[in-house]
Each structure stands twice: as structure tokens, then as C-alpha cells.
Protein backbone atom coordinates (compact mmCIF):
# COMPACT_ATOMS: atom_id res chain seq x y z
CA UNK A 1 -19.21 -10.62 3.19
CA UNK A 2 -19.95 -9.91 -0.44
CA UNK A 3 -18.60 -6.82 -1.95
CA UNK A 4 -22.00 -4.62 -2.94
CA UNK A 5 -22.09 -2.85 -6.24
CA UNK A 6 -22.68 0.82 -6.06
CA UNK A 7 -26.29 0.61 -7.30
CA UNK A 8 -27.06 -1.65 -5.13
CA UNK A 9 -25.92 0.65 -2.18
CA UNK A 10 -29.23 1.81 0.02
CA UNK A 11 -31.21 4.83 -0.77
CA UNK A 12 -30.49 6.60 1.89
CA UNK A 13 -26.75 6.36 1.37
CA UNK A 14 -26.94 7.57 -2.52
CA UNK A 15 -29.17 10.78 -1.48
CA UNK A 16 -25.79 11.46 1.43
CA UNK A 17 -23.29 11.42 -0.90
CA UNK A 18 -24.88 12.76 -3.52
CA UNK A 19 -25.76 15.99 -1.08
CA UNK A 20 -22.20 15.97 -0.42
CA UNK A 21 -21.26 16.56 -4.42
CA UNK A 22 -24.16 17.06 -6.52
CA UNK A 23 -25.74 15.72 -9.39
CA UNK A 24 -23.96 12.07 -10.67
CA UNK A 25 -23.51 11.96 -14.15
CA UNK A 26 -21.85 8.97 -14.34
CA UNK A 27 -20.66 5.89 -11.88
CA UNK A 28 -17.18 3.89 -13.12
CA UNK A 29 -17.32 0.20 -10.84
CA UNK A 30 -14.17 -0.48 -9.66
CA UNK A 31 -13.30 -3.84 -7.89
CA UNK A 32 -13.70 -3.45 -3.95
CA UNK A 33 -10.50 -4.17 -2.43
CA UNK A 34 -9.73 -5.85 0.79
CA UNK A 35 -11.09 -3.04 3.49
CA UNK A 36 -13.74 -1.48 1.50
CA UNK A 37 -17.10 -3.56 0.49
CA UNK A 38 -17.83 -1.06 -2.44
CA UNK A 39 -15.20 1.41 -4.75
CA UNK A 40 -16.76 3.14 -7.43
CA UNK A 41 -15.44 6.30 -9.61
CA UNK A 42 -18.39 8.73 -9.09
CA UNK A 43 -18.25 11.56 -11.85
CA UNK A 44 -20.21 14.62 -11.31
CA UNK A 45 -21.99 17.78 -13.04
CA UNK A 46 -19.57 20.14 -12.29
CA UNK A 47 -16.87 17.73 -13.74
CA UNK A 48 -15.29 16.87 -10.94
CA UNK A 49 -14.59 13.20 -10.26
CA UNK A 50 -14.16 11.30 -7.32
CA UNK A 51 -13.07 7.67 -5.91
CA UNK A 52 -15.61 6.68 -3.32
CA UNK A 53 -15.20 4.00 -1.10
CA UNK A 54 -17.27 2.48 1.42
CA UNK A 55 -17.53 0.17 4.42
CA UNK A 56 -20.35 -1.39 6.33
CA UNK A 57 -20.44 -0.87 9.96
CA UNK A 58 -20.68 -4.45 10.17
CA UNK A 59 -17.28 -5.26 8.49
CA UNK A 60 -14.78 -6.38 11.08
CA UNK A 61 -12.00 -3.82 9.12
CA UNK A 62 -14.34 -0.79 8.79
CA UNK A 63 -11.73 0.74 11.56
CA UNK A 64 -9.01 0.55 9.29
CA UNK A 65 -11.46 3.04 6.81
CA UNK A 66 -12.27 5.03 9.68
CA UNK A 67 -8.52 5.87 10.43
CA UNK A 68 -7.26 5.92 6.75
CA UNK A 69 -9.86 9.21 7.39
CA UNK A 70 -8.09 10.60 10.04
CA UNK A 71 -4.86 10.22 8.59
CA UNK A 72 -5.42 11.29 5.24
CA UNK A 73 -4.39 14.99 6.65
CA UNK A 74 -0.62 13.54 6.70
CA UNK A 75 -0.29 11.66 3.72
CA UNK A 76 2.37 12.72 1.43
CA UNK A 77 1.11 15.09 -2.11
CA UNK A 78 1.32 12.31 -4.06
CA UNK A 79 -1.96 10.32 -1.81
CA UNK A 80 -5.18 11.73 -2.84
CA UNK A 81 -6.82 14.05 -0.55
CA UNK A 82 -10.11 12.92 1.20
CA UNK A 83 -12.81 15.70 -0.13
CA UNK A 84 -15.71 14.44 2.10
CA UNK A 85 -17.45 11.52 4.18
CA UNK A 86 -21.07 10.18 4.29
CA UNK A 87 -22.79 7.88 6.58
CA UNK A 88 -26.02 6.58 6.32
CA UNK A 89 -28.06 3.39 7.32
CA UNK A 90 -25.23 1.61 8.45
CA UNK A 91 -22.97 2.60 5.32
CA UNK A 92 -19.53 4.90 5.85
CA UNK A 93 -18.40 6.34 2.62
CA UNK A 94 -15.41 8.10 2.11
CA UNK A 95 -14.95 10.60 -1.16
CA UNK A 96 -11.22 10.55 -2.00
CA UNK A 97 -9.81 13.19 -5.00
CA UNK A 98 -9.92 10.70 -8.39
CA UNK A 99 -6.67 9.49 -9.45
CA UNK A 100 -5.43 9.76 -12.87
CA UNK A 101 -3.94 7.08 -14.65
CA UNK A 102 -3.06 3.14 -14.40
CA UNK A 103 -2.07 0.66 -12.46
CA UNK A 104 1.55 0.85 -12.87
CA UNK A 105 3.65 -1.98 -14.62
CA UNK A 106 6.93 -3.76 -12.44
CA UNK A 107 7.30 -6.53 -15.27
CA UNK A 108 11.23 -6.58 -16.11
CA UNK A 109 11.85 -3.72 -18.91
CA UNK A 110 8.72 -1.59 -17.97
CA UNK A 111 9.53 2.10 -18.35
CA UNK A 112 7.47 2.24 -15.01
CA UNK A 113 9.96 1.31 -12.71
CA UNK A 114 11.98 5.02 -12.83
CA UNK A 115 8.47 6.63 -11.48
CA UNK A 116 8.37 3.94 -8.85
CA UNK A 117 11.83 4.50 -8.12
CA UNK A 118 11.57 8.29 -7.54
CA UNK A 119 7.94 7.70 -5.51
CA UNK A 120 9.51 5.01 -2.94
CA UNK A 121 12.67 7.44 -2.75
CA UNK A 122 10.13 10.46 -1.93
CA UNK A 123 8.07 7.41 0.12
CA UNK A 124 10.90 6.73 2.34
CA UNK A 125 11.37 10.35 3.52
CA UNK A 126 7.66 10.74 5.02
CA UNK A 127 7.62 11.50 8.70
CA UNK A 128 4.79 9.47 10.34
CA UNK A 129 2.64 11.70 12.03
CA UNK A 130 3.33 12.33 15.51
CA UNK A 131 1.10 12.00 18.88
CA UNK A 132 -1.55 12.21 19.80
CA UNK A 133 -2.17 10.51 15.88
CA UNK A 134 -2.53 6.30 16.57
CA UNK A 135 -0.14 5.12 14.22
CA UNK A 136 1.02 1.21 14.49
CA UNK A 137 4.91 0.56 14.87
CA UNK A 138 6.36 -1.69 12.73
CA UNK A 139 8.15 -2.99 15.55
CA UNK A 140 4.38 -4.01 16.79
CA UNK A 141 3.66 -5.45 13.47
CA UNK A 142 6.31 -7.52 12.70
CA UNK A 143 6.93 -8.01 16.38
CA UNK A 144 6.66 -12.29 15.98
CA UNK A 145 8.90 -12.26 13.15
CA UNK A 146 11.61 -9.67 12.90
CA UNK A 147 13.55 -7.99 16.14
CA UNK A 148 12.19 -4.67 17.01
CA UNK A 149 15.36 -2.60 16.52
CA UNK A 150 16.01 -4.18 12.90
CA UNK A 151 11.95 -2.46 11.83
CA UNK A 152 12.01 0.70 14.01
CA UNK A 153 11.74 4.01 12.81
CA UNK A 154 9.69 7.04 12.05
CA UNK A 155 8.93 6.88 8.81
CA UNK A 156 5.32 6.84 7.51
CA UNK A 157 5.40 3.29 5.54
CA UNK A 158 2.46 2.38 3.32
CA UNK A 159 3.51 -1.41 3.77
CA UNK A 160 0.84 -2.47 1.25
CA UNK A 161 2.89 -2.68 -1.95
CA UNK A 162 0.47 -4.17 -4.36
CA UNK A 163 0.38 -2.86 -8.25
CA UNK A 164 -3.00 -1.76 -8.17
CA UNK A 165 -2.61 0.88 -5.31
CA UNK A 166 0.34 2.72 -7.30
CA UNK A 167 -1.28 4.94 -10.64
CA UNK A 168 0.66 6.64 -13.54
CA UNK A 169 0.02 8.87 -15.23
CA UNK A 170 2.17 11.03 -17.69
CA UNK A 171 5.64 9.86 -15.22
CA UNK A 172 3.37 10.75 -12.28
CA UNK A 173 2.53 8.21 -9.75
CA UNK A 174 -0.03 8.43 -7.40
CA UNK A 175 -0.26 6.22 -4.11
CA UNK A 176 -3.84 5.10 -2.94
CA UNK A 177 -5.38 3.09 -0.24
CA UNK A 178 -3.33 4.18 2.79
CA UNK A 179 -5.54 2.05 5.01
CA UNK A 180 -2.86 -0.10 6.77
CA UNK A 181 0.33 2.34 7.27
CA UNK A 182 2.55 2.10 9.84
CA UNK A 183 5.22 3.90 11.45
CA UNK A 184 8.90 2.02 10.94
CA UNK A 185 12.42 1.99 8.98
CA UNK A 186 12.52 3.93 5.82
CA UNK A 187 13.34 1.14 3.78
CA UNK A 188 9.93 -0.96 4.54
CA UNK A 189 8.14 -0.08 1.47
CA UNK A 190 10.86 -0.74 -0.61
CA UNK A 191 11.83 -4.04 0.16
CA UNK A 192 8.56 -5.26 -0.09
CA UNK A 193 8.37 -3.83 -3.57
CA UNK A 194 11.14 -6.06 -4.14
CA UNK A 195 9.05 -8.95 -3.88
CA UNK A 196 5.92 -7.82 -6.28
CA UNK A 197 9.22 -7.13 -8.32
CA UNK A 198 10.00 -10.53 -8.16
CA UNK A 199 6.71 -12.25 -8.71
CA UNK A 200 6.53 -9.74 -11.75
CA UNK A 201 9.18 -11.69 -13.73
CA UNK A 202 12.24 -10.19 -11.82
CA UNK A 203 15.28 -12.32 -10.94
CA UNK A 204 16.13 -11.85 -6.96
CA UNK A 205 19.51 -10.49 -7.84
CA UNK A 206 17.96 -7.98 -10.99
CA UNK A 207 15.24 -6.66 -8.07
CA UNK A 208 17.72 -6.05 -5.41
CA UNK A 209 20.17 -4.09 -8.30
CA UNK A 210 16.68 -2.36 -9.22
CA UNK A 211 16.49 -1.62 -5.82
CA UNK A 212 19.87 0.15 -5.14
CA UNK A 213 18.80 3.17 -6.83
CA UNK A 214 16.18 4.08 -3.70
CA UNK A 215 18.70 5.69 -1.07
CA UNK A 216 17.31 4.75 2.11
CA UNK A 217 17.84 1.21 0.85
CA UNK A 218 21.22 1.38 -0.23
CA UNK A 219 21.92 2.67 3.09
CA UNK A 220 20.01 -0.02 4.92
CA UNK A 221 21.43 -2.32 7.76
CA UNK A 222 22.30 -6.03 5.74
CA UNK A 223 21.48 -7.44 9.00
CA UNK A 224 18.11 -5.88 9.18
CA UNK A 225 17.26 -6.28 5.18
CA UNK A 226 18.36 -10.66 5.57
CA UNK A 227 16.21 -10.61 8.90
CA UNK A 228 13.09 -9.03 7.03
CA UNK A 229 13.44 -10.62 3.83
CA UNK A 230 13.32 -14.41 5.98
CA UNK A 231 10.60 -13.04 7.59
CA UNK A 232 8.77 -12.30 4.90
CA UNK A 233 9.45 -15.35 3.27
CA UNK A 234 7.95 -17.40 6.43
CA UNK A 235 4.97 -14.92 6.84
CA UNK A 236 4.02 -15.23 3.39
CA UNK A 237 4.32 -18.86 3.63
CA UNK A 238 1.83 -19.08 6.32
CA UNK A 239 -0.46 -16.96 4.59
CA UNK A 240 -0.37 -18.98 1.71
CA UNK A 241 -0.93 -22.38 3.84
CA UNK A 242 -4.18 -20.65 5.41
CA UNK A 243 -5.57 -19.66 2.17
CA UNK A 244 -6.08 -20.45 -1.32
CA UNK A 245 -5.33 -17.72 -3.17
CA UNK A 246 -3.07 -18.15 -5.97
CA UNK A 247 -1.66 -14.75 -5.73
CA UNK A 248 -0.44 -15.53 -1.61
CA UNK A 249 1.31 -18.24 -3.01
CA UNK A 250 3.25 -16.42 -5.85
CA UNK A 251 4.53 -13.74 -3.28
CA UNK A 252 5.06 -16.52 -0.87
CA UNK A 253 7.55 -17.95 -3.44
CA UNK A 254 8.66 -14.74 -4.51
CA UNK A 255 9.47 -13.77 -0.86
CA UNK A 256 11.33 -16.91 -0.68
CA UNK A 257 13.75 -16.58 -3.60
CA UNK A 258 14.46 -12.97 -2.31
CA UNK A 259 15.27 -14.26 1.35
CA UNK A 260 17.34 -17.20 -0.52
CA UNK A 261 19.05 -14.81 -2.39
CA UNK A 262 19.83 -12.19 0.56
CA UNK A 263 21.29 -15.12 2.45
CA UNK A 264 23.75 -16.50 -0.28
CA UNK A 265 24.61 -13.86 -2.15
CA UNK A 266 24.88 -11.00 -0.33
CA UNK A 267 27.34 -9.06 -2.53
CA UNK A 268 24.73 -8.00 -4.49
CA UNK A 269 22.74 -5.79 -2.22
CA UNK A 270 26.48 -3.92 -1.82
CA UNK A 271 28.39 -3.23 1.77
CA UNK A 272 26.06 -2.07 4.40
CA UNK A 273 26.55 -0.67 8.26
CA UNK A 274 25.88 -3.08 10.85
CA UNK A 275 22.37 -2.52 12.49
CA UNK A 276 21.80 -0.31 14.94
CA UNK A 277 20.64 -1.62 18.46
């Protein structure tokens, strides 16, 4: 379906959030990502501003909304908090705390990658949430390309590394859009920052050195980071073959040269323990 601009949202959907928060002074559009049908930076009169994003109950992912909801309670500081919900006419609408900043830069020499460093080092310590909270395993996700031991662990992984869902501002990053965690190894997010890394300009070799600096990777199994890094080079493949989007097939090639890389040279990712069964 199309994505709906914010004034073209119902009525009755306008007068519940705006009983939620008051009087809107002010509506920023923001492109609709791949969950949500409408984003939109709502500012208020009592100057408080907030991200809202919204789902028909007709859209086949509006679950994913639904439990990035419930979850929001145990995301890390550095996620915004969810403030309030609305639902109206067949329209949920969730009103997330308004991040500061921009979308943060990985191109080779940006003075963006220390943040990122420190947030995917803080990332990587996380706990998932526990029971009764439904949380996918990575060994569930990845369970056609990757064995289950080389993924597991209980680690809340955001596993959507894309530029536009990390913000800076002032050395602070904030992480948005926490609609497709999982549950896994605390090197996940990392490694598949590698490969935006490398579709940013990034040699295979300079990402993985880039990459040392994140502990959880440095202490990762070799086994497990060659296993994921072919399997991410054959998912994104696919991906790429079923759509097309330029973008699927830049990390598709990016994934790639990373896996090539892994497989050849793998003095460059330093000595790592065997993985654990």
C-alpha cells in the first residue's frame, strides 16, 4: 500500500492524537519507513515534540508496530521512550519521544563512527527481555542460513542497521525504530554495521579494523563471524534477485566482499576462540 501523508490521515484519528497531546502547532513529514504507512514529527503548544508513527490495521506488518509497543519498556536509554498510543478508524498510532539530531554518517573519515562505536559497544551489552516478553531468537531467524549455536544468545539485537535509524546529535546517538529486534549473540548488530560500512565507501579489511574497537566483536567466535558474514552475503543476494531496489543490491555486494574477505584473509579480524557448541 501507499504510504499516507499525515494530513491526509482520517479525522477521527487527528482529533485521538491530538487529545492525547494537545494543540499541534506544527507537523514535520518524514518519509514512512518499511513498517509504518505514515511518520510525521508532530510539534506541540507546550513545546514538546514528538515522532508519531502509524500503521493501518490492514498492513500485513502492523504486528511488528504493535510489539515495538510492548517492548519499548526494555529498550536501552539511548531508544526513545513511547509517550502514548491512539487508535481510531482503523489507524494505530504510536507517539515516540522526538529525537534530536541526524542521520549519522559511516562514509570512510566521518567523525561519526567513534559515537557509533561507543553505541554498538553499549548495544551489545542489552539483555533481551525475559519471559513471558515474545522476543524472536536469532537462532529462529537465521535458522535456514547460519547454525543455531553460531547466532544464539541473549542479547537484545536491533538487527536493522540502516543509517537512517541511528541520530546524532552533539556525540549523542540515538537508536530508533526497534520494530524487528531479536534476541541473539552480542555481536549481531555489529557485524551487520560492517556491511552499511562497506557499501558506505569502506574497504572489507578498513570495516572489519573499524570494527575491532566494539568488544563483543573482538571477542567473537571466527567460526561464527565467516558463517554469518556468507550468510549474509547469500541472503542479501536473494533479496536483491526478488527485488529491484538498488539499495538491496549495494548491500548484497557489500555483504559479499565482507564474506570474501572473512574467508581469505582472516588475519585481519585478529585470533578468535573457537565457537561454542
Amino acid at each position: 500500500m501507499p504510504h499516507t501523508p499525515w494530513h491526509a490521515l482520517p479525522a477521527e484519528v487527528h482529533a485521538a492524537v491530538y487529545e492525547q497531546i494537545g494543540t499541534v502547532t506544527d507537523v514535520e513529514l518524514v518519509g514512512a519507513g518499511s513498517v509504518a504507512d505514515v511518520v510525521a514529527i508532530l510539534h506541540t503548544s507546550t513545546g514538546k515534540s514528538f515522532c508519531a508513527k502509524g500503521a493501518r490495521d490492514d498492513n500485513p506488518r502492523a504486528w511488528m508496530q504493535r510489539r515495538e509497543a510492548q517492548l519499548n519498556p526494555y529498550m536501552p536509554t539511548f531508544a526513545p521512550r513511547l509517550r502514548w498510543q491512539a487508535e481510531a478508524t482503523g489507524w494505530s498510532i504510536l507517539g515516540f519521544d522526538r529525537a534530536p539530531g541526524r542521520h549519522i554518517d559511516v562514509t570512510p573519515g566521518s567523525p561519526d563512527l567513534g559515537p557509533l562505536v561507543a553505541t554498538l559497544t553499549a548495544m551489545s551489552t542489552i539483555p533481551a527481555p525475559a519471559p513471558p516478553v515474545k522476543i524472536q531468537a536469532a537462532t529462529a531467524r537465521w535458522a535456514n542460513w547460519v547454525a543455531p549455536e553460531l547466532v544464539d544468545g541473549d542479547t537484545l539485537v536491533h538487527s536493522d542497521m540502516t543509517t537512517k535509524n541511528f541520530l546524532i546529535d552533539g556525540g549523542n546517538v540515538t537508536v530508533v525504530d526497534w520494530a524487528i529486534p531479536c534476541r541473539g549473540a552480542d555481536w549481531l548488530d555489529t557485524a551487520l554495521t560492517v556491511i552499511r560500512l562497506i557499501r558506505a565507501g569502506h574497504t572489507p579489511a578498513e570495516a572489519a579494523q573499524w570494527a575491532e574497537q566494539v568488544p563483543a566483536w573482538r571477542i567473537a567466535s571466527l567460526e561464527a563471524v565467516q558463517v554469518f558474514a556468507t550468510a549474509c552475503a547469500n541472503l542479501g543476494a536473494e533479496r536483491a534477485r526478488q527485488s529491484s531496489a538498488p539499495h538491496l543490491t549495494q548491500l548484497a555486494d557489500a555483504a559479499a566482499d565482507w564474506a570474501n574477505f572473512v574467508a581469505a584473509e582472516r588475519g585481519h579480524l585478529g585470533q578468535r576462540p573457537p565457537a561454542q557448541s
